[in-house]
PDB file of N, CA and C in Angstrom:
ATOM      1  N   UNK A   1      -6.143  21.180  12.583  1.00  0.00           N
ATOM      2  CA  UNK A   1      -6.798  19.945  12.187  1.00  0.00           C
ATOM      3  C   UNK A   1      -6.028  18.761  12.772  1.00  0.00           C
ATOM      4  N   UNK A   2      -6.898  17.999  13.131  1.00  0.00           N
ATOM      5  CA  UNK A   2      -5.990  16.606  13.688  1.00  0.00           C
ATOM      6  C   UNK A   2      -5.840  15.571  12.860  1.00  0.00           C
ATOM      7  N   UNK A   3      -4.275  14.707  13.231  1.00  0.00           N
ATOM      8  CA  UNK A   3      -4.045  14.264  12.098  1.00  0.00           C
ATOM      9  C   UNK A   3      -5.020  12.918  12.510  1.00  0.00           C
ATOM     10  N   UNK A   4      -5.072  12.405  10.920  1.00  0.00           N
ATOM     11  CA  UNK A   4      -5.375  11.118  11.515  1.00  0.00           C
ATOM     12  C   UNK A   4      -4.778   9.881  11.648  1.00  0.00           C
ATOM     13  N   UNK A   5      -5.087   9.137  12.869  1.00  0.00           N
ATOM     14  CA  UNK A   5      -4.588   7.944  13.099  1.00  0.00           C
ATOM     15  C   UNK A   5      -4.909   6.969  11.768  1.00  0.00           C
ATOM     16  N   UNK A   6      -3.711   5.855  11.706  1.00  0.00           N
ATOM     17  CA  UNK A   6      -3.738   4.593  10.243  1.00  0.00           C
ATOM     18  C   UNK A   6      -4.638   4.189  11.187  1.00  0.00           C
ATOM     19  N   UNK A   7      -5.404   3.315   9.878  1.00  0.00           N
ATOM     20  CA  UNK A   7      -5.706   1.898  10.666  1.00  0.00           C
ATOM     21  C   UNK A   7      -5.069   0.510  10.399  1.00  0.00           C
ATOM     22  N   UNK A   8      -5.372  -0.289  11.223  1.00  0.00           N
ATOM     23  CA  UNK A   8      -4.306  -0.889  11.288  1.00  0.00           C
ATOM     24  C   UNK A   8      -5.039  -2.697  10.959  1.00  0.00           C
ATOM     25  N   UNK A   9      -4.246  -2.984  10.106  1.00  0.00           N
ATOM     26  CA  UNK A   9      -4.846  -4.200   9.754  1.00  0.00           C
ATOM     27  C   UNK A   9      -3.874  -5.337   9.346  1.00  0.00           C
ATOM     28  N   UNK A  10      -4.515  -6.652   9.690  1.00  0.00           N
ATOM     29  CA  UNK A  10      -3.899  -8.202   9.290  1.00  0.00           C
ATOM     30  C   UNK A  10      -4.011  -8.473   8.076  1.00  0.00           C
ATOM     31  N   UNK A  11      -2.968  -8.270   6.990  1.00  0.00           N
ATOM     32  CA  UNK A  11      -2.929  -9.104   5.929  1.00  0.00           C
ATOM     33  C   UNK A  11      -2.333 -10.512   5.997  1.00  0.00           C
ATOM     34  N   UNK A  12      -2.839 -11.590   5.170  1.00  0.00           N
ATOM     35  CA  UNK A  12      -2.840 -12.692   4.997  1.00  0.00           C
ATOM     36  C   UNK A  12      -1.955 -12.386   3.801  1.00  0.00           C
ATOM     37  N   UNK A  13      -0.679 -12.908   3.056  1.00  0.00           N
ATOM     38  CA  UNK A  13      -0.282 -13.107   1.753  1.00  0.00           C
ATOM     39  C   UNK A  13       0.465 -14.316   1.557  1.00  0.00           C
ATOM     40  N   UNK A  14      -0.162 -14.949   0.064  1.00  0.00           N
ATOM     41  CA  UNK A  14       0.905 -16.123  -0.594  1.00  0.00           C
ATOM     42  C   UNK A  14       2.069 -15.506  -0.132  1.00  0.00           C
ATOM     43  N   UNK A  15       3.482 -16.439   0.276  1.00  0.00           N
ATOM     44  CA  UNK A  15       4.923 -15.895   0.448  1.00  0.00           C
ATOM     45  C   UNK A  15       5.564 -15.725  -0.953  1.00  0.00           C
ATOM     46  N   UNK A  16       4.874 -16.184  -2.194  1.00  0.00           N
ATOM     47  CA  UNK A  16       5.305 -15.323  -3.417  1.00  0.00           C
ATOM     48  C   UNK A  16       5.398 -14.060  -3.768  1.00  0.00           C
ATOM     49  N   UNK A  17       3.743 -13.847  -3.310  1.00  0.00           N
ATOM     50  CA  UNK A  17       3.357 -12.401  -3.411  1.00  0.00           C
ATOM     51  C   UNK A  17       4.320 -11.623  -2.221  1.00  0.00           C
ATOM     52  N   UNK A  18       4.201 -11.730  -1.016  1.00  0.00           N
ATOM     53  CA  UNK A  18       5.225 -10.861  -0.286  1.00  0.00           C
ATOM     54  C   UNK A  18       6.286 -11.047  -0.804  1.00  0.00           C
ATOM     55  N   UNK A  19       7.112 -11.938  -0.866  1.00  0.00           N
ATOM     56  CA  UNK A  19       8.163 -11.680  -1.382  1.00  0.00           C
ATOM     57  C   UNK A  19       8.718 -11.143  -2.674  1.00  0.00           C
ATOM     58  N   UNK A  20       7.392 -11.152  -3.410  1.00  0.00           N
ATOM     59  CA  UNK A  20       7.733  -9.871  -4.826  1.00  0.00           C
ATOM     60  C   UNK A  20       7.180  -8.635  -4.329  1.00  0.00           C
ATOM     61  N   UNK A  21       6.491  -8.592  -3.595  1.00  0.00           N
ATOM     62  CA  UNK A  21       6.057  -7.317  -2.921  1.00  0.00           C
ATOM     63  C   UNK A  21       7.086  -6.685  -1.752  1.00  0.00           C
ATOM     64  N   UNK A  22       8.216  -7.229  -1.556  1.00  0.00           N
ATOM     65  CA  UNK A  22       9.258  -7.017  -0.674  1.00  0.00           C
ATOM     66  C   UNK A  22      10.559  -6.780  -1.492  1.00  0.00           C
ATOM     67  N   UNK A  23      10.490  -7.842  -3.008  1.00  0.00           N
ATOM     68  CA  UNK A  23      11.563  -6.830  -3.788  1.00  0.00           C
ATOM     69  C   UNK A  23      11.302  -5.318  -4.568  1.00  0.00           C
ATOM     70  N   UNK A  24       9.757  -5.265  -4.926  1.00  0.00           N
ATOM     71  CA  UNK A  24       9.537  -4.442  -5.345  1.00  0.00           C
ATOM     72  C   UNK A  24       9.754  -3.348  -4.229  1.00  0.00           C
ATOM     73  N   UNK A  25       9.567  -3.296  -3.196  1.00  0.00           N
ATOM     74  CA  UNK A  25       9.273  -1.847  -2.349  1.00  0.00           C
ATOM     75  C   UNK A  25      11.310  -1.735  -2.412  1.00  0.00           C
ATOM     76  N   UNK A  26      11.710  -2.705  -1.996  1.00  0.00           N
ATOM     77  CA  UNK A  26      13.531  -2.894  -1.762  1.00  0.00           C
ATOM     78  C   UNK A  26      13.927  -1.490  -3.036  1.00  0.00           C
ATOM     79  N   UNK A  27      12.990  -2.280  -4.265  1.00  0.00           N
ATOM     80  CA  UNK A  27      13.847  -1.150  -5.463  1.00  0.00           C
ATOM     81  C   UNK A  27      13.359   0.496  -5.720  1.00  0.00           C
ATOM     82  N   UNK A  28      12.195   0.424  -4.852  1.00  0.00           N
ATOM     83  CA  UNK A  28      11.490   1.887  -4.779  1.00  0.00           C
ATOM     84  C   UNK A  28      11.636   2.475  -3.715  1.00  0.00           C
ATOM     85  N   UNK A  29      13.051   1.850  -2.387  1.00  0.00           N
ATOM     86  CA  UNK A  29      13.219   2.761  -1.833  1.00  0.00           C
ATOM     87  C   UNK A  29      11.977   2.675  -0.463  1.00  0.00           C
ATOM     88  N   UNK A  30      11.407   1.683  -0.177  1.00  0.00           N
ATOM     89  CA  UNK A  30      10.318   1.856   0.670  1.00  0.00           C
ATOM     90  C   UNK A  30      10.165   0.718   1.342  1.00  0.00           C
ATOM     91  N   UNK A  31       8.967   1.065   2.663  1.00  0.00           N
ATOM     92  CA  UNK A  31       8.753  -0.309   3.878  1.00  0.00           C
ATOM     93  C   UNK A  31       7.819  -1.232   2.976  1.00  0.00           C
ATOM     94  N   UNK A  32       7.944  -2.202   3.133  1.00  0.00           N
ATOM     95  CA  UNK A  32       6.649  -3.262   2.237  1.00  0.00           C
ATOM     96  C   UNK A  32       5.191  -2.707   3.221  1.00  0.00           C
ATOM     97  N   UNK A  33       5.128  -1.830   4.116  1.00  0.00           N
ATOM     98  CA  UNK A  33       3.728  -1.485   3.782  1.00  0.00           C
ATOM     99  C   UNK A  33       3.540  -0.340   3.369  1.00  0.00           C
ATOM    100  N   UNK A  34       4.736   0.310   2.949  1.00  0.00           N
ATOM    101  CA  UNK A  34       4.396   1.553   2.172  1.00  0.00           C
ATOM    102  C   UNK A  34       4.158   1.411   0.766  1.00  0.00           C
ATOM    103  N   UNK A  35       4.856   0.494   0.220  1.00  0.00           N
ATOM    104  CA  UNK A  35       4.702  -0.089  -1.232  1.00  0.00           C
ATOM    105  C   UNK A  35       3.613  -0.987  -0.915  1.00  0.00           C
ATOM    106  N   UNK A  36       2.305  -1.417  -0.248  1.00  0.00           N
ATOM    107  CA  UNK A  36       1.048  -2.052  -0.376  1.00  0.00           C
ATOM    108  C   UNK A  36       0.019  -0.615  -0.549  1.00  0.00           C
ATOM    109  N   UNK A  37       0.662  -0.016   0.221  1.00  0.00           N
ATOM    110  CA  UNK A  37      -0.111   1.154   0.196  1.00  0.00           C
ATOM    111  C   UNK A  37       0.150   2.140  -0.809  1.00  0.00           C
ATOM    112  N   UNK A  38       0.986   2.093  -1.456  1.00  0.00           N
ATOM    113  CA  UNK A  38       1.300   2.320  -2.929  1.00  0.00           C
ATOM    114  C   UNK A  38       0.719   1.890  -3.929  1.00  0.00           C
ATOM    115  N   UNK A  39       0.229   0.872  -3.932  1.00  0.00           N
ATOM    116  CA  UNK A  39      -0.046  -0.089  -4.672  1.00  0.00           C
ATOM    117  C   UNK A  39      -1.656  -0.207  -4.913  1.00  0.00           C
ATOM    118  N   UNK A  40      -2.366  -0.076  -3.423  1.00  0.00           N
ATOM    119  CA  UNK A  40      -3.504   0.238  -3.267  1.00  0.00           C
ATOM    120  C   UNK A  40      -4.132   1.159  -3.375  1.00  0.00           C
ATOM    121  N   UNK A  41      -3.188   2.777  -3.350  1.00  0.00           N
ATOM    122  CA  UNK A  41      -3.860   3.844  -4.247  1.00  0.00           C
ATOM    123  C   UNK A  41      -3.661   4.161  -5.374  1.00  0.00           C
ATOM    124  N   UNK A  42      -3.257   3.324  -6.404  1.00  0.00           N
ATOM    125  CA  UNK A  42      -2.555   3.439  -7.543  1.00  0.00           C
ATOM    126  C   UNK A  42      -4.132   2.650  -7.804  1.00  0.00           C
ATOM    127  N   UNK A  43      -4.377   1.526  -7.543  1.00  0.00           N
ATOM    128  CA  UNK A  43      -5.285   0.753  -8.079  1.00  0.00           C
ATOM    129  C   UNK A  43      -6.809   1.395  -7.571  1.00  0.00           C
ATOM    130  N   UNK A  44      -6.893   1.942  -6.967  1.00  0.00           N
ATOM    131  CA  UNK A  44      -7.750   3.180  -6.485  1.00  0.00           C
ATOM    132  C   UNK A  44      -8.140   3.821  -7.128  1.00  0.00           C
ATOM    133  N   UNK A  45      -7.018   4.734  -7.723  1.00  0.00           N
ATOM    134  CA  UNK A  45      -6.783   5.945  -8.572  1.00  0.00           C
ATOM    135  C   UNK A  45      -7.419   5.540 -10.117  1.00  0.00           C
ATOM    136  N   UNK A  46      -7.077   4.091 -10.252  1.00  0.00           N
ATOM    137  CA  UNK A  46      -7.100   3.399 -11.882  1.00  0.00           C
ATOM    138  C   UNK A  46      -8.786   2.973 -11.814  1.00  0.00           C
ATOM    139  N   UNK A  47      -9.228   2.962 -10.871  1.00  0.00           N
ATOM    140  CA  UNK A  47     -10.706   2.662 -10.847  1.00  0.00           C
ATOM    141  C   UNK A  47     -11.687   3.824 -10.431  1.00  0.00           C
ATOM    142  N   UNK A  48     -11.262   4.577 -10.512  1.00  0.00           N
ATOM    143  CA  UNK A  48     -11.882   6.403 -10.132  1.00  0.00           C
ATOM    144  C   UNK A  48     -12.768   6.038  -8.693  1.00  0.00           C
ATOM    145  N   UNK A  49     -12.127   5.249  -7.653  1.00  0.00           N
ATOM    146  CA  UNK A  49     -12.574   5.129  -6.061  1.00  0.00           C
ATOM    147  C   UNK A  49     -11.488   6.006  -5.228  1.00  0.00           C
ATOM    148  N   UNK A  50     -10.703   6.341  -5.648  1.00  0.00           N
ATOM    149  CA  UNK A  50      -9.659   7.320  -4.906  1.00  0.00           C
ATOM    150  C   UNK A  50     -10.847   8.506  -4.310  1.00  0.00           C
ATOM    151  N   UNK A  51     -10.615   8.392  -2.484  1.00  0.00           N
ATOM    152  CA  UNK A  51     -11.096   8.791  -1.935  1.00  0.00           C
ATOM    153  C   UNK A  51     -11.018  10.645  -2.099  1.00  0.00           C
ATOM    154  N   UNK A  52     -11.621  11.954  -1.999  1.00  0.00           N
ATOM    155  CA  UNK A  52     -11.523  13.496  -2.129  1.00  0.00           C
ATOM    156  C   UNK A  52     -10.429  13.055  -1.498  1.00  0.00           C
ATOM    157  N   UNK A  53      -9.584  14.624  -1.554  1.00  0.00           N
ATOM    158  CA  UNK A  53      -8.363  14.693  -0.326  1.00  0.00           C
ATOM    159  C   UNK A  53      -7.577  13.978  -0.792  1.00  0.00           C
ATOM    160  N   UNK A  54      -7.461  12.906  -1.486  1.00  0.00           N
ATOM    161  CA  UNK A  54      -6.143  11.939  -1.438  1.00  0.00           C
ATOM    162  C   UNK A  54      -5.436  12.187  -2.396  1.00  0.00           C
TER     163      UNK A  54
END
């Protein structure tokens, strides 16, 4: 099976929000787009849109 390619996209953020979104990933150990993307299947998951497979 092939993997699949990210896609790749421009976020816009208040520099509040990144920058609490840059201490938060700092304390979990992660890149600030791994903690968006953390963040975005968590809130996914909490709204039963979490895609099969994931």
């Amino acid at each position: 099976m092939a993997k699949r390619e990210p896609k790749r996209l421009l976020l816009r953020l208040d520099p509040a929000i990144h920058e609490a979104i840059a201490k938060w990933a700092a304390d979990d150990l992660r890149s600030i787009n791994g903690q968006i993307e953390y963040a975005l299947r968590a809130a996914l998951e909490r709204a039963g849109r979490l895609p099969k497979g994931e």
